[in-house]
N, C-alpha and C. Protein backbone atom coordinates (compact mmCIF):
# COMPACT_ATOMS: atom_id res chain seq x y z
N UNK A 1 -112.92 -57.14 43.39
CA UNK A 1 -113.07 -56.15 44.42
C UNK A 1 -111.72 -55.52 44.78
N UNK A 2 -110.59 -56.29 44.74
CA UNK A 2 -109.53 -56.09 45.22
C UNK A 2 -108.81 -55.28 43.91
N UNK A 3 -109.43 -55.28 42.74
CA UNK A 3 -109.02 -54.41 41.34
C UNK A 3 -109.59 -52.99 41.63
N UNK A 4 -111.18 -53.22 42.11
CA UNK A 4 -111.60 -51.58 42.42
C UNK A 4 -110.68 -50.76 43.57
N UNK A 5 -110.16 -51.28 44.30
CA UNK A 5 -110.10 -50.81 45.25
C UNK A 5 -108.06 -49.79 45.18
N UNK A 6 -107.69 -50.35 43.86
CA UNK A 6 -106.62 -50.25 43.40
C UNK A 6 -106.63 -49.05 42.68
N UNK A 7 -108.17 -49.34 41.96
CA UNK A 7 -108.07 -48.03 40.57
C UNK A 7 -108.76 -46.35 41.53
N UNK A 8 -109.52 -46.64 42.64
CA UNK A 8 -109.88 -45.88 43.47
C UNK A 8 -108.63 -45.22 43.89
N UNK A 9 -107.29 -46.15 44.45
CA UNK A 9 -106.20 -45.63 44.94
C UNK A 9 -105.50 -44.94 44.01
N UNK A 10 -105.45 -45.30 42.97
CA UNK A 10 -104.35 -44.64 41.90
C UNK A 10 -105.43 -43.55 41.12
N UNK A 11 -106.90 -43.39 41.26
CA UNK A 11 -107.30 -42.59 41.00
C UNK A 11 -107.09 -40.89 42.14
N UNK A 12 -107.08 -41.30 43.59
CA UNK A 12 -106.54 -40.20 44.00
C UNK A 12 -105.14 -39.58 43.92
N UNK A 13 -104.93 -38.21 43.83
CA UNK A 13 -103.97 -37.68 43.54
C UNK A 13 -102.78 -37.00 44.81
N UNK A 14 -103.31 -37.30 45.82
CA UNK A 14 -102.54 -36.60 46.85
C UNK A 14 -103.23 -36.48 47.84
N UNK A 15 -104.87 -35.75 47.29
CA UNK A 15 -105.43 -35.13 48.49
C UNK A 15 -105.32 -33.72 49.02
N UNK A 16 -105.07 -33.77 50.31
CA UNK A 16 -104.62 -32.78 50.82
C UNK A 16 -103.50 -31.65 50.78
N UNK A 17 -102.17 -32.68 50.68
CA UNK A 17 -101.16 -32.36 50.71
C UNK A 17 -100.77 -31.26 49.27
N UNK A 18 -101.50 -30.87 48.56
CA UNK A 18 -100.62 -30.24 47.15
C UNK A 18 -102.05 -28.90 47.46
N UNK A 19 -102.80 -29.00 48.03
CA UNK A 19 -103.90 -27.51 48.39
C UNK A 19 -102.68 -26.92 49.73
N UNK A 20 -102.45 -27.88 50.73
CA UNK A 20 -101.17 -27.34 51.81
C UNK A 20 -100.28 -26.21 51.38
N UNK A 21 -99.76 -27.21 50.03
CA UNK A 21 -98.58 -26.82 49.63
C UNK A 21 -98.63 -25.44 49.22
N UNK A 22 -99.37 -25.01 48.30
CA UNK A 22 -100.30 -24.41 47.55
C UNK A 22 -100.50 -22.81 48.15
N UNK A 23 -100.99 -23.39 49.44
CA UNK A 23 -101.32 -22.29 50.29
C UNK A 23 -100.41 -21.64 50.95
N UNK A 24 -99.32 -22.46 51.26
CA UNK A 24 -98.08 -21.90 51.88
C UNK A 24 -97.26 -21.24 50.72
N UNK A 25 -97.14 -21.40 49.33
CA UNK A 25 -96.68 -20.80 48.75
C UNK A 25 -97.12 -19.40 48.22
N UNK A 26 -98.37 -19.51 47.94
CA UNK A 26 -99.34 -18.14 48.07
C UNK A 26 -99.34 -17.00 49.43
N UNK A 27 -98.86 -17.89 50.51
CA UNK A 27 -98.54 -16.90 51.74
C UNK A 27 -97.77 -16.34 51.63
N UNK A 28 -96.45 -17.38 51.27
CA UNK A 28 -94.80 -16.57 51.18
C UNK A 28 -94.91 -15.47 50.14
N UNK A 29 -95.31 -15.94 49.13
CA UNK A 29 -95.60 -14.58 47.81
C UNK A 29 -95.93 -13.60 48.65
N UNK A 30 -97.04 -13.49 48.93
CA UNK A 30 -98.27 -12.27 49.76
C UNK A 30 -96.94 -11.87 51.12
N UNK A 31 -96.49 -12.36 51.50
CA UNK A 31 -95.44 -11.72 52.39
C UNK A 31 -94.26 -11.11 52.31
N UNK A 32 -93.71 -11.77 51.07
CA UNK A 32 -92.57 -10.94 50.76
C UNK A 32 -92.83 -10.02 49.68
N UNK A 33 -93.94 -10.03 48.79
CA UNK A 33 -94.24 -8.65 48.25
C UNK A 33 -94.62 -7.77 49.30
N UNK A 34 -95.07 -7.99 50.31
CA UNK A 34 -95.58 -6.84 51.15
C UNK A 34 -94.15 -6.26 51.83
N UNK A 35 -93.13 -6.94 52.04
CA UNK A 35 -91.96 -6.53 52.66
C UNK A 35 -91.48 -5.39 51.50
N UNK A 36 -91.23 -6.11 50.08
CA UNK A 36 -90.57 -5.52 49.17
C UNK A 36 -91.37 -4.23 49.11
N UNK A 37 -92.81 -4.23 49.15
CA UNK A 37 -93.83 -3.01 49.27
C UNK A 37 -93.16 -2.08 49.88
N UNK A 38 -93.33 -2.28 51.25
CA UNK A 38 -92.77 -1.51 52.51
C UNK A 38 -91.31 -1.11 52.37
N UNK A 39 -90.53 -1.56 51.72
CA UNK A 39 -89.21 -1.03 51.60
C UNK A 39 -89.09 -0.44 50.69
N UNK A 40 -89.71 -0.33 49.67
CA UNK A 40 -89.47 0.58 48.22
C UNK A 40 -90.64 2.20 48.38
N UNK A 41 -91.39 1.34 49.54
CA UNK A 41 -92.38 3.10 49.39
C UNK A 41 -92.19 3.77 51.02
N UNK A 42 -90.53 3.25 51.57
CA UNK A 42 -89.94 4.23 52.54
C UNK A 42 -90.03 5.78 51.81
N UNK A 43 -90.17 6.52 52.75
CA UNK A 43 -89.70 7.65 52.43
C UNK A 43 -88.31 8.27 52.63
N UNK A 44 -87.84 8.82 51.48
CA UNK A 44 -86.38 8.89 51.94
C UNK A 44 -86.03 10.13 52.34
N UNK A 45 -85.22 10.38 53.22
CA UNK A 45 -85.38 11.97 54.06
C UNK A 45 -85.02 13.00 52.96
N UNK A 46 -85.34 13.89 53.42
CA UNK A 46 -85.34 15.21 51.90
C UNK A 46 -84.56 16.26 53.24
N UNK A 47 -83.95 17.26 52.56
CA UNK A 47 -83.40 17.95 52.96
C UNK A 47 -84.45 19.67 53.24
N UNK A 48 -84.74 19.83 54.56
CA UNK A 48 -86.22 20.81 54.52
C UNK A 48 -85.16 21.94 54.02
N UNK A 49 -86.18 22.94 53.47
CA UNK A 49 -86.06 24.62 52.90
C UNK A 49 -85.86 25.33 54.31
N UNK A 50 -85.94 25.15 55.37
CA UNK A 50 -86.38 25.82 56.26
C UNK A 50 -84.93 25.64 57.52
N UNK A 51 -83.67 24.73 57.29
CA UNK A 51 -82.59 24.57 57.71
C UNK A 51 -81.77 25.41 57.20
N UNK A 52 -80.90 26.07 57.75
CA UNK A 52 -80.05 27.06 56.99
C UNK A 52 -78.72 26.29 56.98
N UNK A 53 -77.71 26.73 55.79
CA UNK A 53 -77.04 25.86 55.58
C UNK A 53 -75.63 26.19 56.38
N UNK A 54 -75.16 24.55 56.67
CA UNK A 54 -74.32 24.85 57.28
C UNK A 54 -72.47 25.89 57.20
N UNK A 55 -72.27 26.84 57.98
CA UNK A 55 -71.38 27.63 57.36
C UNK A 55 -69.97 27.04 58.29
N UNK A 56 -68.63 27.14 57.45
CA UNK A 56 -67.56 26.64 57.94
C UNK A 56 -66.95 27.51 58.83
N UNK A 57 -66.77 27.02 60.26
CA UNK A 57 -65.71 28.19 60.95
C UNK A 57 -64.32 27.28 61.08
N UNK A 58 -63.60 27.65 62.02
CA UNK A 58 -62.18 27.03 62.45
C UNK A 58 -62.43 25.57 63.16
N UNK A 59 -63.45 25.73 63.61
CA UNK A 59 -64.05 24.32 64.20
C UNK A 59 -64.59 23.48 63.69
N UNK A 60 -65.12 23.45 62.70
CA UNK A 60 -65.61 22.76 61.83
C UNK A 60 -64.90 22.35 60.75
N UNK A 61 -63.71 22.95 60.24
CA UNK A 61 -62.87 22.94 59.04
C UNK A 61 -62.22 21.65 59.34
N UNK A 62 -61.89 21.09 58.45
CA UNK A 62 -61.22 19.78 58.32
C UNK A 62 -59.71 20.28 57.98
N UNK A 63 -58.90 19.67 59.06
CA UNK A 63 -57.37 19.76 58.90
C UNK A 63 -56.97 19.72 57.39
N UNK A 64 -56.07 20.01 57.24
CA UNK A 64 -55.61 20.55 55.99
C UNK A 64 -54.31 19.11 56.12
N UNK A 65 -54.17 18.66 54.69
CA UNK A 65 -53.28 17.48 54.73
C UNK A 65 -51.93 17.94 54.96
N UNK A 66 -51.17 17.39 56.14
CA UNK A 66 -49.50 17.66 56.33
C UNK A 66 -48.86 18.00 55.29
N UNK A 67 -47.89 18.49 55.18
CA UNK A 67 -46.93 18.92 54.43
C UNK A 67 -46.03 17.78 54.12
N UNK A 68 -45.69 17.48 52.82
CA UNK A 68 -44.46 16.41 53.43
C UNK A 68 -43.04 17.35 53.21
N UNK A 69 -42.27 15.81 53.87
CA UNK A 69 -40.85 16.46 53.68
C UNK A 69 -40.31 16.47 52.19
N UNK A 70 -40.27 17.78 51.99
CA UNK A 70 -38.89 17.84 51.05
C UNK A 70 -37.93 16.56 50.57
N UNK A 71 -37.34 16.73 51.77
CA UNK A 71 -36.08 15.77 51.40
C UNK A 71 -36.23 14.35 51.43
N UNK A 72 -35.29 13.36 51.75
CA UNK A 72 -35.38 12.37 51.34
C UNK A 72 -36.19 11.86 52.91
N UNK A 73 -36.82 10.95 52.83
CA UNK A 73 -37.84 10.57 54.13
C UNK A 73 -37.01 9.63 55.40
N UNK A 74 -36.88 9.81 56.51
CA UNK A 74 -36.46 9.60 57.63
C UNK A 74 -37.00 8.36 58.31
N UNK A 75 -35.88 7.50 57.99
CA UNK A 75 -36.34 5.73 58.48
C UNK A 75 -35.69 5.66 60.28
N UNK A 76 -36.19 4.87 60.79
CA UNK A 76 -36.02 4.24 61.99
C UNK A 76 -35.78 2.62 61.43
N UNK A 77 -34.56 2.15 61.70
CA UNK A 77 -34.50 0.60 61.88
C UNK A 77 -35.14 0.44 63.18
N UNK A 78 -35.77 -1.38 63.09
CA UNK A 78 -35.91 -1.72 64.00
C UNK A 78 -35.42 -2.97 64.54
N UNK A 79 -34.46 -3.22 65.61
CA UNK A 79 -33.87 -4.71 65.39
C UNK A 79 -34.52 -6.51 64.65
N UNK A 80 -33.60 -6.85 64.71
CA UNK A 80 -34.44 -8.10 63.74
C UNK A 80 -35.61 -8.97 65.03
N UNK A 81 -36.39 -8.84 64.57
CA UNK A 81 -37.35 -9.77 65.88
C UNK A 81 -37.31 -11.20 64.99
N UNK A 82 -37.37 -11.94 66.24
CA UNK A 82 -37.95 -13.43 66.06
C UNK A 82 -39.17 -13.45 66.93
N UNK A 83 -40.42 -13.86 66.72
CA UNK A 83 -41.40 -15.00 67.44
C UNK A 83 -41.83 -15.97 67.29
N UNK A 84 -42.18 -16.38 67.98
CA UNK A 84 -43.77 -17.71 67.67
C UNK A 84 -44.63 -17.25 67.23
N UNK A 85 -45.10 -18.11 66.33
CA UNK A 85 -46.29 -17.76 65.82
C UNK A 85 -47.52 -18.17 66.93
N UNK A 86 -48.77 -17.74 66.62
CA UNK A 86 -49.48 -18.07 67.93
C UNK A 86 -50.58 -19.77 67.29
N UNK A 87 -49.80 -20.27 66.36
CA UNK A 87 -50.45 -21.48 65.92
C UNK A 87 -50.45 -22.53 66.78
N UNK A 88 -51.53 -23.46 66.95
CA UNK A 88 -51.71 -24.56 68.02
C UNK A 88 -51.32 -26.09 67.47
N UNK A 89 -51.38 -25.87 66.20
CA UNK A 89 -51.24 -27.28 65.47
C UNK A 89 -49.55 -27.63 65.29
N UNK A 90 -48.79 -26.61 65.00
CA UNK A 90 -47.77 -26.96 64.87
C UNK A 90 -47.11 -25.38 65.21
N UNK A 91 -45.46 -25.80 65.65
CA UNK A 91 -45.01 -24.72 66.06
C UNK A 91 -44.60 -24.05 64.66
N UNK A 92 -44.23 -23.00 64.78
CA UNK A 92 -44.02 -22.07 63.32
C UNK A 92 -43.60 -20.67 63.92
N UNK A 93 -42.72 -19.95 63.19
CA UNK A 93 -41.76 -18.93 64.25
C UNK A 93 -41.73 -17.86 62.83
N UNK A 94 -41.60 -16.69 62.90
CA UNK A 94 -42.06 -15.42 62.08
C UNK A 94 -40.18 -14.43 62.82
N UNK A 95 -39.29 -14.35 61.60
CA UNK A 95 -38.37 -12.94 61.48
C UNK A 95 -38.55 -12.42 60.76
N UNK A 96 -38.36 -10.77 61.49
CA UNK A 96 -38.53 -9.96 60.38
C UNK A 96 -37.65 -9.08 60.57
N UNK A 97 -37.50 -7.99 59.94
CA UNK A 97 -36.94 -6.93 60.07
C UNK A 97 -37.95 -5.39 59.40
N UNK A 98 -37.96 -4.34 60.33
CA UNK A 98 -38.68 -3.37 60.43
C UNK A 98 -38.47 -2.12 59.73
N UNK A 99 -38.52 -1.04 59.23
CA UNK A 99 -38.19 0.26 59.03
C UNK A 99 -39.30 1.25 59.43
N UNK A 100 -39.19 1.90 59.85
CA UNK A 100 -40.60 3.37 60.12
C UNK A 100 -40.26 4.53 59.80
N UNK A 101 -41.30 4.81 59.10
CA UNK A 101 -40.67 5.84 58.23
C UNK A 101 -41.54 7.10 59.10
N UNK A 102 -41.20 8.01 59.49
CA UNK A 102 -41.01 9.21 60.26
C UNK A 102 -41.90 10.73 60.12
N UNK A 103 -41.81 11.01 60.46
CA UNK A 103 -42.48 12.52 59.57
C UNK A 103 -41.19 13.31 59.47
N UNK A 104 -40.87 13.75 61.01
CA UNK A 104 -39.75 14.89 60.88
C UNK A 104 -38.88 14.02 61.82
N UNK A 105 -37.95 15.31 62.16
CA UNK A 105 -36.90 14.85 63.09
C UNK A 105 -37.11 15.00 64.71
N UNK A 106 -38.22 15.59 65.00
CA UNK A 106 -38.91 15.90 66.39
C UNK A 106 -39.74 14.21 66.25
N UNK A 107 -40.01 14.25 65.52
CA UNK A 107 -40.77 12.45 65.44
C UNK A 107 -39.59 11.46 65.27
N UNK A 108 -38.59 11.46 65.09
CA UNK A 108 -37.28 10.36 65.25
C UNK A 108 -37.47 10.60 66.76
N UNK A 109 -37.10 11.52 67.30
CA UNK A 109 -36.51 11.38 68.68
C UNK A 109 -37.88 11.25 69.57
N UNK A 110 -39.07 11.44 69.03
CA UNK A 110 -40.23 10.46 70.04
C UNK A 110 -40.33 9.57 70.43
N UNK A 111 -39.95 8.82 68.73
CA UNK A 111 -40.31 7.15 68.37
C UNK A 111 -38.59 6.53 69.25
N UNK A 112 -37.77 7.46 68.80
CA UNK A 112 -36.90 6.23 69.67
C UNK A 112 -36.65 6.50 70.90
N UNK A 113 -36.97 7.31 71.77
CA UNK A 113 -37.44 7.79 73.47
C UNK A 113 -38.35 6.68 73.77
N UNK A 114 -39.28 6.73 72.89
CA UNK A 114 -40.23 5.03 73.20
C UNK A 114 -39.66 3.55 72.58
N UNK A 115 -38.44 3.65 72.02
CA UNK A 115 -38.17 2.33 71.72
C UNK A 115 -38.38 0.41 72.13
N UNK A 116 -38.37 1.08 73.50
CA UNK A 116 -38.52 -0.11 74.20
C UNK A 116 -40.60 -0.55 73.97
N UNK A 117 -40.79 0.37 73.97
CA UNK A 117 -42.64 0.42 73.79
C UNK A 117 -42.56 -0.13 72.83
N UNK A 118 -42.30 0.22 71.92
CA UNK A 118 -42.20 0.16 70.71
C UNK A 118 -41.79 -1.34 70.35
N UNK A 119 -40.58 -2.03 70.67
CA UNK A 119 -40.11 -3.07 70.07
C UNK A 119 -41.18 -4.33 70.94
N UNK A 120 -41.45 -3.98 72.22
CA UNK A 120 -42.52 -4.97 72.61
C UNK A 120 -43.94 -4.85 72.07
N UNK A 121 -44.33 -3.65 71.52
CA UNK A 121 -45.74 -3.77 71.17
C UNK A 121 -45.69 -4.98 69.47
N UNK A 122 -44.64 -4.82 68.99
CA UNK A 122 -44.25 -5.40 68.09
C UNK A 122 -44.40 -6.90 68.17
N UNK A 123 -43.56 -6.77 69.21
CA UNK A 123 -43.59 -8.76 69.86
C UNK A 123 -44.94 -9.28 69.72
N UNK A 124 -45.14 -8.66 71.00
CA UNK A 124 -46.80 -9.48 71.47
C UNK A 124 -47.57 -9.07 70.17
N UNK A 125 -47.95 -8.15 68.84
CA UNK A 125 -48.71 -7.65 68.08
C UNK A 125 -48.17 -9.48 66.90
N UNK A 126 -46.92 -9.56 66.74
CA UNK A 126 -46.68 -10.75 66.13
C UNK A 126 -46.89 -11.95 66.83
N UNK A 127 -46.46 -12.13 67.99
CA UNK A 127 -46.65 -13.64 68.46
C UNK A 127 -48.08 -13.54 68.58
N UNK A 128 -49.26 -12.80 68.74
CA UNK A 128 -50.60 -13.04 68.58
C UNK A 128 -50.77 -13.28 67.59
N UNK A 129 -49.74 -13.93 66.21
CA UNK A 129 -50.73 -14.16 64.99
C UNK A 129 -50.71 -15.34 64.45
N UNK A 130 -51.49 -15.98 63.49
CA UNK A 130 -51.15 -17.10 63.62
C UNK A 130 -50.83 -16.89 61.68
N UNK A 131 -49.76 -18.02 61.22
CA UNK A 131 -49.10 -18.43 59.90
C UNK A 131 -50.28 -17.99 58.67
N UNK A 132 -52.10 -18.61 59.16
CA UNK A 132 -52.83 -18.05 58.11
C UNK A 132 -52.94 -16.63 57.97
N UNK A 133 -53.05 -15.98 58.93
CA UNK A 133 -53.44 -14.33 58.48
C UNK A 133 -51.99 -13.82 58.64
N UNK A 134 -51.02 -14.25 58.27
CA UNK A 134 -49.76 -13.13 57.71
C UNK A 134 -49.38 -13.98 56.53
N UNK A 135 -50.06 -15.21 55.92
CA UNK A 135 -48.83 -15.42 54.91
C UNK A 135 -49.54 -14.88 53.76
N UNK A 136 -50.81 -14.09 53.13
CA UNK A 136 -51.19 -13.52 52.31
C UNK A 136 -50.83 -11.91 52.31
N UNK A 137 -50.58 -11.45 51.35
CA UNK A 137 -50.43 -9.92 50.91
C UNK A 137 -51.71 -9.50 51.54
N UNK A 138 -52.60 -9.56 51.79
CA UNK A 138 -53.70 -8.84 52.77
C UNK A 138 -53.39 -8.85 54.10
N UNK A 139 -53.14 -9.70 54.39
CA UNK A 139 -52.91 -10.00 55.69
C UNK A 139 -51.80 -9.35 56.21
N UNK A 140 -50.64 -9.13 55.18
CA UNK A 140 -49.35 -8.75 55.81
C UNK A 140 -49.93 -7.16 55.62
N UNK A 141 -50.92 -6.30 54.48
CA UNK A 141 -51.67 -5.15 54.58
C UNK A 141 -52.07 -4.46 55.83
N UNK A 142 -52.95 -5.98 56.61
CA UNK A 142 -53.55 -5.60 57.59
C UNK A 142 -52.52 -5.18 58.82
N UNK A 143 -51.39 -6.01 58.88
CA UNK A 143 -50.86 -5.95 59.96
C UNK A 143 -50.46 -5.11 60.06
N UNK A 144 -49.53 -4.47 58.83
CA UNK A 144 -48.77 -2.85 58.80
C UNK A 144 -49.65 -1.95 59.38
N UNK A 145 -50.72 -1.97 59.13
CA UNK A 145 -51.96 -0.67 59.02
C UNK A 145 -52.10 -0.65 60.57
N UNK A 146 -52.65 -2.01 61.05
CA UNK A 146 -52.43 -2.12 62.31
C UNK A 146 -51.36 -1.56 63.21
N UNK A 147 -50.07 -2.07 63.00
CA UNK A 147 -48.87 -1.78 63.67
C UNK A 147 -49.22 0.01 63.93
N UNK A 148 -48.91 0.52 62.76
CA UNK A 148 -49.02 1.89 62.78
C UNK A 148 -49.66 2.39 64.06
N UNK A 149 -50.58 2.22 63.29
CA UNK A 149 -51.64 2.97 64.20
C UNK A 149 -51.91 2.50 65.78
N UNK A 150 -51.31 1.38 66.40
CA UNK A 150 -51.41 1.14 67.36
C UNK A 150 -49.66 2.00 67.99
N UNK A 151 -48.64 1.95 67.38
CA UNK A 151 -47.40 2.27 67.25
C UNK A 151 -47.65 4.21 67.53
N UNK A 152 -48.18 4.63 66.65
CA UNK A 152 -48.78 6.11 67.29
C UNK A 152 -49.54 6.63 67.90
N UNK A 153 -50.42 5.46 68.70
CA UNK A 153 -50.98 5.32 69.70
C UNK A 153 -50.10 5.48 71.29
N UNK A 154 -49.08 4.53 70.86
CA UNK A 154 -48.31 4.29 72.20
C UNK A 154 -47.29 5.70 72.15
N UNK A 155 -46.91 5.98 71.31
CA UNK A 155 -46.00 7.21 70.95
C UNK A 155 -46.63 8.76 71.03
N UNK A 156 -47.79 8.83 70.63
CA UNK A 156 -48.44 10.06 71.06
C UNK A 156 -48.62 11.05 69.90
N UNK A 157 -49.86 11.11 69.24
CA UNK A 157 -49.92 11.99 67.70
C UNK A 157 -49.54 11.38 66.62
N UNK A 158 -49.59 11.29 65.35
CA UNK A 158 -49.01 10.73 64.25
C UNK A 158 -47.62 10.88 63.76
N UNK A 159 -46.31 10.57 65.00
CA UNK A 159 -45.26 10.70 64.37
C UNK A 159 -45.15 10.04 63.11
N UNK A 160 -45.62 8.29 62.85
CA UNK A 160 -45.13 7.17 62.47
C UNK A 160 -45.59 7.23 61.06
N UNK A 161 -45.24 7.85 59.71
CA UNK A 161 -45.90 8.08 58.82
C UNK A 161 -46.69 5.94 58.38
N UNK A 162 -45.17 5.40 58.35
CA UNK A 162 -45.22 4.36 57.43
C UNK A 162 -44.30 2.68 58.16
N UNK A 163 -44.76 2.00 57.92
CA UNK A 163 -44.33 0.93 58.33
C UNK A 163 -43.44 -0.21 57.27
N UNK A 164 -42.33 -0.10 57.08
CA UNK A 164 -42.08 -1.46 56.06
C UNK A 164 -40.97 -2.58 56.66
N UNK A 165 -41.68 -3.87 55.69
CA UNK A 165 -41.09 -4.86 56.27
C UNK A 165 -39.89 -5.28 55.05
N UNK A 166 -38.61 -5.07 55.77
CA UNK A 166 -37.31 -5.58 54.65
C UNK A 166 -37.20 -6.71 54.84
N UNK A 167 -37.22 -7.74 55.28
CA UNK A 167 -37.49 -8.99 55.64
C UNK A 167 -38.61 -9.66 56.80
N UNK A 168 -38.84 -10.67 55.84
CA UNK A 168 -40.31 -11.48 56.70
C UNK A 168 -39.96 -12.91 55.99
N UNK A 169 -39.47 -13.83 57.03
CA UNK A 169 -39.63 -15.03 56.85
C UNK A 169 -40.31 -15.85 57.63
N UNK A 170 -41.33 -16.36 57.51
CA UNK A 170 -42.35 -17.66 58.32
C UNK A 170 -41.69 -19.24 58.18
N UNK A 171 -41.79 -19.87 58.82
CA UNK A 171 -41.97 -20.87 58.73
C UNK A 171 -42.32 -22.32 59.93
């Protein structure tokens, strides 16, 4: 009795559990074809016959790219900074040394009228960073791009063509 009752057990296969299964996988199918449905038979906007096309005046025209200079291009030193880095694990301190490269000579005498702006936005823009995001060539990318543009922000219009670093030591 205790043999039937063995071959009964090993004669069932699961039961329930593999029709469950079964069904939930047949749902997910049936659901994400219907998504993929719905996203491939969007309609994609068409451009109507009945818009007239748009014509360029002075207001609408896109600035025309600056001129550059001629001559040889117009640097600003900037004194050597030291900071902290803004790391928590260990202390770590960032010098560098600056150059900005200029447009004209009405943009020298902006950028260094704001000098003092200027050499602190620098500070606090470095001691906010920490050793991982400046010791990669992206990172040191980002920061220039940054500087800039926060740098002709504080200065007023795009004097500041370019930012380079002649020395950068971390450690």
């Amino acid at each position: 009795m205790a043999e039937d009752a063995k071959e009964e057990k090993g004669k069932s296969s699961g039961g329930l559990l593999p029709i469950i299964n079964l069904a939930l996988l047949v749902l997910v199918l049936a659901v994400g074809g219907f998504i993929a449905w719905k996203l491939m038979s969007m309609e994609q906007p068409t451009a109507d016959a009945d818009k007239k096309p748009v014509t360029q005046t002075e207001e609408t025209a896109l600035p025309e790219a600056e001129e550059e200079n001629a001559g040889p291009p117009i640097m600003i030193d900037i004194d050597n900074i030291t900071v902290n880095l803004a790391d928590t694990d260990e202390s770590r301190f960032l010098r560098t040394k600056i150059k900005l490269e200029v447009r004209s000579e009405e943009a020298k005498t902006k950028v260094t009228e704001n000098m003092v702006k200027i050499n602190d936005l620098i500070i606090t823009m470095l001691a906010s960073k920490t050793f991982a995001e400046i010791r990669t060539p992206q990172g040191k990318y980002a920061l220039k791009e940054d500087m800039v543009y926060r740098l002709n922000r504080i200065v007023g219009g795009k004097p500041i063509k370019n930012l380079y670093f002649t020395d950068f030591v971390s450690q």
